[in-house]
N, C-alpha and C. Protein backbone atom coordinates (compact mmCIF):
# COMPACT_ATOMS: atom_id res chain seq x y z
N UNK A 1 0.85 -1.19 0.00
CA UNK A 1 0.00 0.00 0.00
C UNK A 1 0.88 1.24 0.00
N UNK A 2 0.51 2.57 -0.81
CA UNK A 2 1.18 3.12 -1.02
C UNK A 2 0.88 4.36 0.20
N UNK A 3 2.13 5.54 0.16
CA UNK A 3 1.58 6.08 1.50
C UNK A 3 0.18 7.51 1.04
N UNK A 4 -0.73 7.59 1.45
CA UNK A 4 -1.42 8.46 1.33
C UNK A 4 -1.29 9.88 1.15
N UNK A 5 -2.00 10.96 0.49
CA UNK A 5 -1.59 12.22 0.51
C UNK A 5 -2.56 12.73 1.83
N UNK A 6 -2.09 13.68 2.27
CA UNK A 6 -3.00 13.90 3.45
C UNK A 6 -3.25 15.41 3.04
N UNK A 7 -4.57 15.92 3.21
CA UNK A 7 -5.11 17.45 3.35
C UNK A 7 -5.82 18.17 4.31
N UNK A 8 -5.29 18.74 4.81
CA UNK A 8 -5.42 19.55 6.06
C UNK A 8 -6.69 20.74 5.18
N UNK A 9 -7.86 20.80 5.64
CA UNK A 9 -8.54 22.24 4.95
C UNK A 9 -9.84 22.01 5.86
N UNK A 10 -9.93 22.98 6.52
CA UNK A 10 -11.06 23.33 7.42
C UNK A 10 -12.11 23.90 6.22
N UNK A 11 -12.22 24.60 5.48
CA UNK A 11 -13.47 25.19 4.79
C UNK A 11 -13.89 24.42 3.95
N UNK A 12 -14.96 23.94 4.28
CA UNK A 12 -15.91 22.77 2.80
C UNK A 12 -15.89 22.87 1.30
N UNK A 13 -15.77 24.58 0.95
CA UNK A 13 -15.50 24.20 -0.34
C UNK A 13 -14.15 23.88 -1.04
N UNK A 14 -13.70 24.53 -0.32
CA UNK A 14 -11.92 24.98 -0.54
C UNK A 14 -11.43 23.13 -0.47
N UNK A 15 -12.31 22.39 0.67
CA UNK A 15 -11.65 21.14 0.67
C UNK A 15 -12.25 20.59 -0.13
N UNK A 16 -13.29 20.29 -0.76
CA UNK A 16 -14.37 19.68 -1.78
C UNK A 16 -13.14 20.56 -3.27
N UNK A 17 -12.99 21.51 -3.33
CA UNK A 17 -12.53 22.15 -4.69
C UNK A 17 -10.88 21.42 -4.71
N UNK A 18 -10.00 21.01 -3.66
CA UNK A 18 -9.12 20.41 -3.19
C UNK A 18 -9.32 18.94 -3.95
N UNK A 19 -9.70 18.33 -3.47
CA UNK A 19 -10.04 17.00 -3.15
C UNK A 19 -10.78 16.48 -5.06
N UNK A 20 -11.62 17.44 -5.63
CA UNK A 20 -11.39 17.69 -7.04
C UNK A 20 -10.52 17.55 -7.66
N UNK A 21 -9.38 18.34 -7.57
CA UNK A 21 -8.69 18.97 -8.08
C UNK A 21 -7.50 17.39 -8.21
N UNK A 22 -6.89 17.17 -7.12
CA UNK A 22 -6.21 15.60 -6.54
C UNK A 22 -6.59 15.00 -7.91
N UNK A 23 -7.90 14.72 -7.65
CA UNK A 23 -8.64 13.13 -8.41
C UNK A 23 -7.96 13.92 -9.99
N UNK A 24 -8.81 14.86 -10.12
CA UNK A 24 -8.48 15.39 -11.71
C UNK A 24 -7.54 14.62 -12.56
N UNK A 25 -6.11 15.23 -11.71
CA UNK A 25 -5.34 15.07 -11.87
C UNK A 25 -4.48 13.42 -12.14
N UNK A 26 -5.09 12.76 -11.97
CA UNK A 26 -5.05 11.35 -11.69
C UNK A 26 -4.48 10.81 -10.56
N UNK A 27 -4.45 11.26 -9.65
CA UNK A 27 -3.97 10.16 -8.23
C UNK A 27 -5.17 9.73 -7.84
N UNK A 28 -4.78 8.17 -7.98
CA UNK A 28 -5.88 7.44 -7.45
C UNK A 28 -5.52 7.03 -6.25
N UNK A 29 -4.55 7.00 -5.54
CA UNK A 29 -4.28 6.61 -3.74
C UNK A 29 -5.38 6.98 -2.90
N UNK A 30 -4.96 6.80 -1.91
CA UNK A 30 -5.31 7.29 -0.46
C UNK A 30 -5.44 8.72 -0.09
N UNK A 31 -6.55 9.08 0.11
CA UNK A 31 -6.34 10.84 0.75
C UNK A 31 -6.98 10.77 2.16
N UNK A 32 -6.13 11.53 3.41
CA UNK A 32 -6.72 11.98 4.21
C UNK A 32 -7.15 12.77 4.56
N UNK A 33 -8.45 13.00 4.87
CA UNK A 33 -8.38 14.22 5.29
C UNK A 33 -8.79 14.70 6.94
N UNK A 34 -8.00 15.81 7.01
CA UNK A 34 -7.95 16.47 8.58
C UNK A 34 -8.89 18.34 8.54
N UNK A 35 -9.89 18.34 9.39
CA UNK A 35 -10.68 19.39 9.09
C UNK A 35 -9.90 20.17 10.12
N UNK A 36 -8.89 20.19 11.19
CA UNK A 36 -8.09 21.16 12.02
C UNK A 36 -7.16 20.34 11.67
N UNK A 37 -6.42 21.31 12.59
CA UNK A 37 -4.63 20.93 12.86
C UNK A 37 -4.57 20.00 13.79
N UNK A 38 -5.12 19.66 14.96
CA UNK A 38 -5.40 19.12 15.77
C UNK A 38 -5.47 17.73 15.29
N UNK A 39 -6.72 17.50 14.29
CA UNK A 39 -7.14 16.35 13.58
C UNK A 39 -5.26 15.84 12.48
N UNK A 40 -5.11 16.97 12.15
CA UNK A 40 -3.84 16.64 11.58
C UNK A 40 -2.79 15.41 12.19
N UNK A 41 -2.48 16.38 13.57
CA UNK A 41 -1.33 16.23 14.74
C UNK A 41 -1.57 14.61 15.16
N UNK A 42 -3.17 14.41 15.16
CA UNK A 42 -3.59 13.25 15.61
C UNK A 42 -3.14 12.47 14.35
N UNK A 43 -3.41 12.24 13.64
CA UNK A 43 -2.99 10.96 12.43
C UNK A 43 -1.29 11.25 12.38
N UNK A 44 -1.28 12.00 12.15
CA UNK A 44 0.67 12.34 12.15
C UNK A 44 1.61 11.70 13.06
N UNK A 45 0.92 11.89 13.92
CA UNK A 45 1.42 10.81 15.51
C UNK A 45 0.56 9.83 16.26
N UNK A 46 -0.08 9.26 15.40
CA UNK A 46 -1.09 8.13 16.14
C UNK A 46 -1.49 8.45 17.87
N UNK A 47 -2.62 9.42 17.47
CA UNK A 47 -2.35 9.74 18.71
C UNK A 47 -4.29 9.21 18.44
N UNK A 48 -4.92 9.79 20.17
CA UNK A 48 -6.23 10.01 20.27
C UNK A 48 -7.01 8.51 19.11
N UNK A 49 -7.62 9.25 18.11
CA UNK A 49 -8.72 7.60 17.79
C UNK A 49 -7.52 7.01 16.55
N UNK A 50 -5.98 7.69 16.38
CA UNK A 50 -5.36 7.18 15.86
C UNK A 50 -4.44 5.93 16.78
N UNK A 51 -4.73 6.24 17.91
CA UNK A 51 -3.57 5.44 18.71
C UNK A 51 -3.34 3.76 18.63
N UNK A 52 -2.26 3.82 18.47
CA UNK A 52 -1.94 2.09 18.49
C UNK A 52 -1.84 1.69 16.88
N UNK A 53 -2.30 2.58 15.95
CA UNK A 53 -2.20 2.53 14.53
C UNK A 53 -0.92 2.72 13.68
N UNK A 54 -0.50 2.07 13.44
CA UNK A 54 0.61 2.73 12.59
C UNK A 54 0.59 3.26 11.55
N UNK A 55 1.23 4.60 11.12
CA UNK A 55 1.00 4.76 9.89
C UNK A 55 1.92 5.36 8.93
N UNK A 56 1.77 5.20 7.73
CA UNK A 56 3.09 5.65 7.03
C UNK A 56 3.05 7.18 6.68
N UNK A 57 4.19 7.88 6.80
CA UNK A 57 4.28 9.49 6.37
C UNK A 57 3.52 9.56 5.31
N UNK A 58 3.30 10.46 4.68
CA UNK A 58 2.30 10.82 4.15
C UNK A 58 3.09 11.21 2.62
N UNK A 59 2.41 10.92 1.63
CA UNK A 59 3.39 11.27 0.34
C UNK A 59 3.55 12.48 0.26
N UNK A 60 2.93 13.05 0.86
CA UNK A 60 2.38 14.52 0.59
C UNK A 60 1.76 15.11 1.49
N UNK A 61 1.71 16.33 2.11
CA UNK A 61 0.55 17.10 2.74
C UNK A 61 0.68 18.36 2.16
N UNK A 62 -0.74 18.54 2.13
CA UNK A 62 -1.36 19.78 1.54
C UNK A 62 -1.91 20.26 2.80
N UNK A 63 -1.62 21.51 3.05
CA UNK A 63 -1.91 22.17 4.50
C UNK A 63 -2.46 23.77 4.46
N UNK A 64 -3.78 23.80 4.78
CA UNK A 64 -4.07 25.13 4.69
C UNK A 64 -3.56 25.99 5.76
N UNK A 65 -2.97 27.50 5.89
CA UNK A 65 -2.57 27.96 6.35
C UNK A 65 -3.32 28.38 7.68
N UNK A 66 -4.50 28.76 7.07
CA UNK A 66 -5.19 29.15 8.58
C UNK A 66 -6.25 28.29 9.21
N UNK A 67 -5.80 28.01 9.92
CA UNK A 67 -6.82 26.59 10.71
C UNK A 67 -7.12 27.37 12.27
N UNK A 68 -8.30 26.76 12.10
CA UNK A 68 -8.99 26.92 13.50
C UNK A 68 -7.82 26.27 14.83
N UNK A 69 -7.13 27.23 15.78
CA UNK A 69 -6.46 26.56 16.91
C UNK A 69 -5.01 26.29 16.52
N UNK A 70 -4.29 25.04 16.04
CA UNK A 70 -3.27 24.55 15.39
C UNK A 70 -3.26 25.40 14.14
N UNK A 71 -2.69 25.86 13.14
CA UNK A 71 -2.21 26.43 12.00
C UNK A 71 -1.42 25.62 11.26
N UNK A 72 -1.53 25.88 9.74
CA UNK A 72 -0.54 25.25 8.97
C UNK A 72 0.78 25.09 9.26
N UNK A 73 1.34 26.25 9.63
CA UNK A 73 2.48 26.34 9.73
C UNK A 73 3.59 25.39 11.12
N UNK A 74 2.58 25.55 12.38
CA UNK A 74 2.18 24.69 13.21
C UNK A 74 2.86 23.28 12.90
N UNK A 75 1.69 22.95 12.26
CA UNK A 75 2.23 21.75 11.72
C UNK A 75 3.23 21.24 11.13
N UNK A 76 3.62 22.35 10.33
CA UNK A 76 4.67 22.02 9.73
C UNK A 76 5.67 22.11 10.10
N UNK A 77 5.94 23.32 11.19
CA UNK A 77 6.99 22.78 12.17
C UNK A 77 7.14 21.65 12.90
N UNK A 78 6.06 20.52 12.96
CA UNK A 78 6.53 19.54 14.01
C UNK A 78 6.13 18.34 13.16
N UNK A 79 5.80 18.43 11.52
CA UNK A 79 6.45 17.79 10.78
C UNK A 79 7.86 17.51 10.64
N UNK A 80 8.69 18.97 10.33
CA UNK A 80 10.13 18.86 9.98
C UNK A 80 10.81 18.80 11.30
N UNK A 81 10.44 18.67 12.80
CA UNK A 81 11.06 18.19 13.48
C UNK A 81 11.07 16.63 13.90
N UNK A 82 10.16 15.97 13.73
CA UNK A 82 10.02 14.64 13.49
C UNK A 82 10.93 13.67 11.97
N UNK A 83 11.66 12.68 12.47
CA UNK A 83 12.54 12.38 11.66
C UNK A 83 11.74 11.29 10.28
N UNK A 84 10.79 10.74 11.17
CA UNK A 84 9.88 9.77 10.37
C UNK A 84 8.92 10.47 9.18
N UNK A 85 9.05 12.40 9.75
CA UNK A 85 7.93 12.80 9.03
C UNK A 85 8.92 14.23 8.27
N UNK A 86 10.14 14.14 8.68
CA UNK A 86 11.03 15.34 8.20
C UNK A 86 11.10 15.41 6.64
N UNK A 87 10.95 14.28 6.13
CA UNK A 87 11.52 14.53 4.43
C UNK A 87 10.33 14.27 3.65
N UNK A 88 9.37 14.33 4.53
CA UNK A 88 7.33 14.31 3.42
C UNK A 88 7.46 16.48 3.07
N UNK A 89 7.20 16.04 1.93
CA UNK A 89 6.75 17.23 1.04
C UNK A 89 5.51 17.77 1.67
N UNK A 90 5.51 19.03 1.56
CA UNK A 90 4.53 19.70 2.55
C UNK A 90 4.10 21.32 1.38
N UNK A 91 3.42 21.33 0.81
CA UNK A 91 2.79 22.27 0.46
C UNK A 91 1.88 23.28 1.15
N UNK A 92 1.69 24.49 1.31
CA UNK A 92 0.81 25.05 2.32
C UNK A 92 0.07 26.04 1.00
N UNK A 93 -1.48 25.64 0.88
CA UNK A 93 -2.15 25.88 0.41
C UNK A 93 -2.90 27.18 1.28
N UNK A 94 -3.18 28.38 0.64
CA UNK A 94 -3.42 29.56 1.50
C UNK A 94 -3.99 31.11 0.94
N UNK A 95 -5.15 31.61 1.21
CA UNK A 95 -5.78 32.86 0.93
C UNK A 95 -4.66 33.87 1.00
N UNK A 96 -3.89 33.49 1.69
CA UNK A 96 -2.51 34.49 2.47
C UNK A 96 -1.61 34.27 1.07
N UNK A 97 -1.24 35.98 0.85
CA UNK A 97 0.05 36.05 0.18
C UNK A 97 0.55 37.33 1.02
N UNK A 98 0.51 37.21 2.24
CA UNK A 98 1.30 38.23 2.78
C UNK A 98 2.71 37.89 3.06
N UNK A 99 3.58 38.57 3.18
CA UNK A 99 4.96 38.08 2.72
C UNK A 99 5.67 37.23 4.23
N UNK A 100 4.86 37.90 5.53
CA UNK A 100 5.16 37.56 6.81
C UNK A 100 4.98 36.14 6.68
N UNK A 101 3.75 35.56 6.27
CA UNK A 101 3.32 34.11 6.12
C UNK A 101 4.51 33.36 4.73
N UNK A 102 4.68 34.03 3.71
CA UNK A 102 5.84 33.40 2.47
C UNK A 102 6.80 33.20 3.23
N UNK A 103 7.69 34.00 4.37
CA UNK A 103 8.53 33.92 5.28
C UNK A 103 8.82 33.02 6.11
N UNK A 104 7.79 32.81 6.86
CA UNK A 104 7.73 31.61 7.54
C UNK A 104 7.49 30.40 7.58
N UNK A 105 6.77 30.63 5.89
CA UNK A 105 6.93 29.17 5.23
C UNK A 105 8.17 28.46 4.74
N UNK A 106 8.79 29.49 4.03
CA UNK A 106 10.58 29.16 3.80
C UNK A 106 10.89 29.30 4.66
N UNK A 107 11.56 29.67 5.74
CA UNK A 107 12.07 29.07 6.74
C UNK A 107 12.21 28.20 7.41
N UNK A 108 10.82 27.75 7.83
CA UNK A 108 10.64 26.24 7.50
C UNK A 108 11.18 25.37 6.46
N UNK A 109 11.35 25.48 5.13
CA UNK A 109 11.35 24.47 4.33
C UNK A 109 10.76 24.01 3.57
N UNK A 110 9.60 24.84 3.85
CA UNK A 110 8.32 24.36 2.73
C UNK A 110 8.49 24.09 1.62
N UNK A 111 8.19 23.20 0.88
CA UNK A 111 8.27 22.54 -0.74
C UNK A 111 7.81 24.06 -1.79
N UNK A 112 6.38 23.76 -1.60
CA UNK A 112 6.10 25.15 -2.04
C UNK A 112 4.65 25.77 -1.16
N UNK A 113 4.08 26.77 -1.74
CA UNK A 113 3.24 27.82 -1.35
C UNK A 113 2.51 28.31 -2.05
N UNK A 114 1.31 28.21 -2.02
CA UNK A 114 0.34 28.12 -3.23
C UNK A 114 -0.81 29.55 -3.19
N UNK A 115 -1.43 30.52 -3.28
CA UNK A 115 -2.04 31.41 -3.04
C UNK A 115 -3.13 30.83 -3.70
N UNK A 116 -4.35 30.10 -2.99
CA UNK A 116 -5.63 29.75 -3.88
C UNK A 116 -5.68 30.49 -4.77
N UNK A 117 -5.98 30.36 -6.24
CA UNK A 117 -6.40 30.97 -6.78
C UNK A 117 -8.11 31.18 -6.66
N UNK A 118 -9.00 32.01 -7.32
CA UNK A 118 -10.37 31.86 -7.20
C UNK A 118 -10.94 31.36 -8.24
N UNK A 119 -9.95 30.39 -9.17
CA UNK A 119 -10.23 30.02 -10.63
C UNK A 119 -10.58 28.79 -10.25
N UNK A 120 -11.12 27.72 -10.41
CA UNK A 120 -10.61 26.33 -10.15
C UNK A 120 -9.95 25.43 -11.35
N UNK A 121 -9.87 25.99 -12.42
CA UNK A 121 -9.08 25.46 -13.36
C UNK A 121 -7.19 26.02 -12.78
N UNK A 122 -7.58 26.85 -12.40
CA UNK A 122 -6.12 27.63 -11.93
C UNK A 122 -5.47 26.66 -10.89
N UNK A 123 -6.33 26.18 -9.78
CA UNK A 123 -6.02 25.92 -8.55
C UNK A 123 -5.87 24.42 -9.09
N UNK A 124 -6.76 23.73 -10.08
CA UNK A 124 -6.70 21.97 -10.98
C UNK A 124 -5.09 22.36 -11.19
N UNK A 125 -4.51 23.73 -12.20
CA UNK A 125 -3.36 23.35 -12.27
C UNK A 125 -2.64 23.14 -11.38
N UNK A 126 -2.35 24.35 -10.40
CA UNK A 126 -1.32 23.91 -9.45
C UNK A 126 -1.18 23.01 -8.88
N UNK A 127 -2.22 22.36 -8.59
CA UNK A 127 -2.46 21.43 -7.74
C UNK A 127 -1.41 19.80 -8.73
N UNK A 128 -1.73 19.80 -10.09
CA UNK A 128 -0.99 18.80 -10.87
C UNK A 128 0.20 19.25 -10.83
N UNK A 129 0.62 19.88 -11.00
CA UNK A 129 2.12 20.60 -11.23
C UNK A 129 2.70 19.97 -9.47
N UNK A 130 1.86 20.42 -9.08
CA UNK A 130 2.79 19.73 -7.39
C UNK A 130 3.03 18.11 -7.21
N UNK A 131 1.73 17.99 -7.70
CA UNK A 131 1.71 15.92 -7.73
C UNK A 131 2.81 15.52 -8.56
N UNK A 132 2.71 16.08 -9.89
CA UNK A 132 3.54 15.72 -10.63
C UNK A 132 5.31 15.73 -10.28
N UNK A 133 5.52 16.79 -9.52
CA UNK A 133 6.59 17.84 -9.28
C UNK A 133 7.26 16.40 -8.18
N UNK A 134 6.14 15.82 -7.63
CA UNK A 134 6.18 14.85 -6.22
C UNK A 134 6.51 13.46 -6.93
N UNK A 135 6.10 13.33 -8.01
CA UNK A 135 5.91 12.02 -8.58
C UNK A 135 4.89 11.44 -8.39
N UNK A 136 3.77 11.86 -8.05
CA UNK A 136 2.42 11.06 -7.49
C UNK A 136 1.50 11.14 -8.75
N UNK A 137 1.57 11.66 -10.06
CA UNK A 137 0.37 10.91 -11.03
C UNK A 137 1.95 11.28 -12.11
N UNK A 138 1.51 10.66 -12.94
CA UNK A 138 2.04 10.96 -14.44
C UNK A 138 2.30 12.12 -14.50
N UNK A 139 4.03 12.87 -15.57
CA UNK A 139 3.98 14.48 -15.84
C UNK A 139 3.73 14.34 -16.76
């Protein structure tokens, strides 16, 4: 079994227009999804109704920036401090193009940084260009 992409997106459409966008593209795997950071933290570390589960890093996470409580970024710091979860590709998908947030995404390490577009053919592309970029469907 291959390892799953996981998506972090609290807002229904944004994750429904997400989760579109994936399939489009042709990855047929595994997607998780986490509606907080919280929900994230929990599958990431088998914790709470993950516990006792093992699970494999994630091929991918797609992480929206602003989450209710926990935050993208959040996460992604204690992604890249975890060694099991340090070298998963981490995209942070985000309304935010303020430069404070671009900042603290590179610093981190972030793969890349995506500014939703309000197109969804726009957001279908980026979204392939990253899979692809990952190796997860056909370029």
């Amino acid at each position: 079994m291959s390892a799953p992409i996981l998506i972090v997106e609290d807002d229904p459409d944004d994750l429904e227009f997400t989760l579109h966008s994936v399939r489009h593209c042709g990855y047929e795997g595994e997607i998780v999804i986490a509606r907080t950071g919280m929900e994230a933290l929990d599958y990431l570390f088998s914790q709470n109704p993950y516990l006792g589960k093992k699970r494999k890093a994630p091929a991918l996470a797609l992480l929206d920036l602003k989450l209710p409580g926990i935050d993208g970024i959040e996460i992604a710091k204690r992604m890249k401090s975890t060694p099991r979860l340090v070298s998963t590709p981490i995209t942070i998908l985000s309304v935010s193009f303020l430069d404070a947030d671009l900042r603290r995404a590179k610093v981190l390490g972030i793969n890349s940084y995506v500014v939703k577009p309000m197109d969804l053919s726009e957001l279908r592309k980026a979204i392939c260009e990253i899979l692809q970029a990952n190796n997860l469907v056909p370029g």
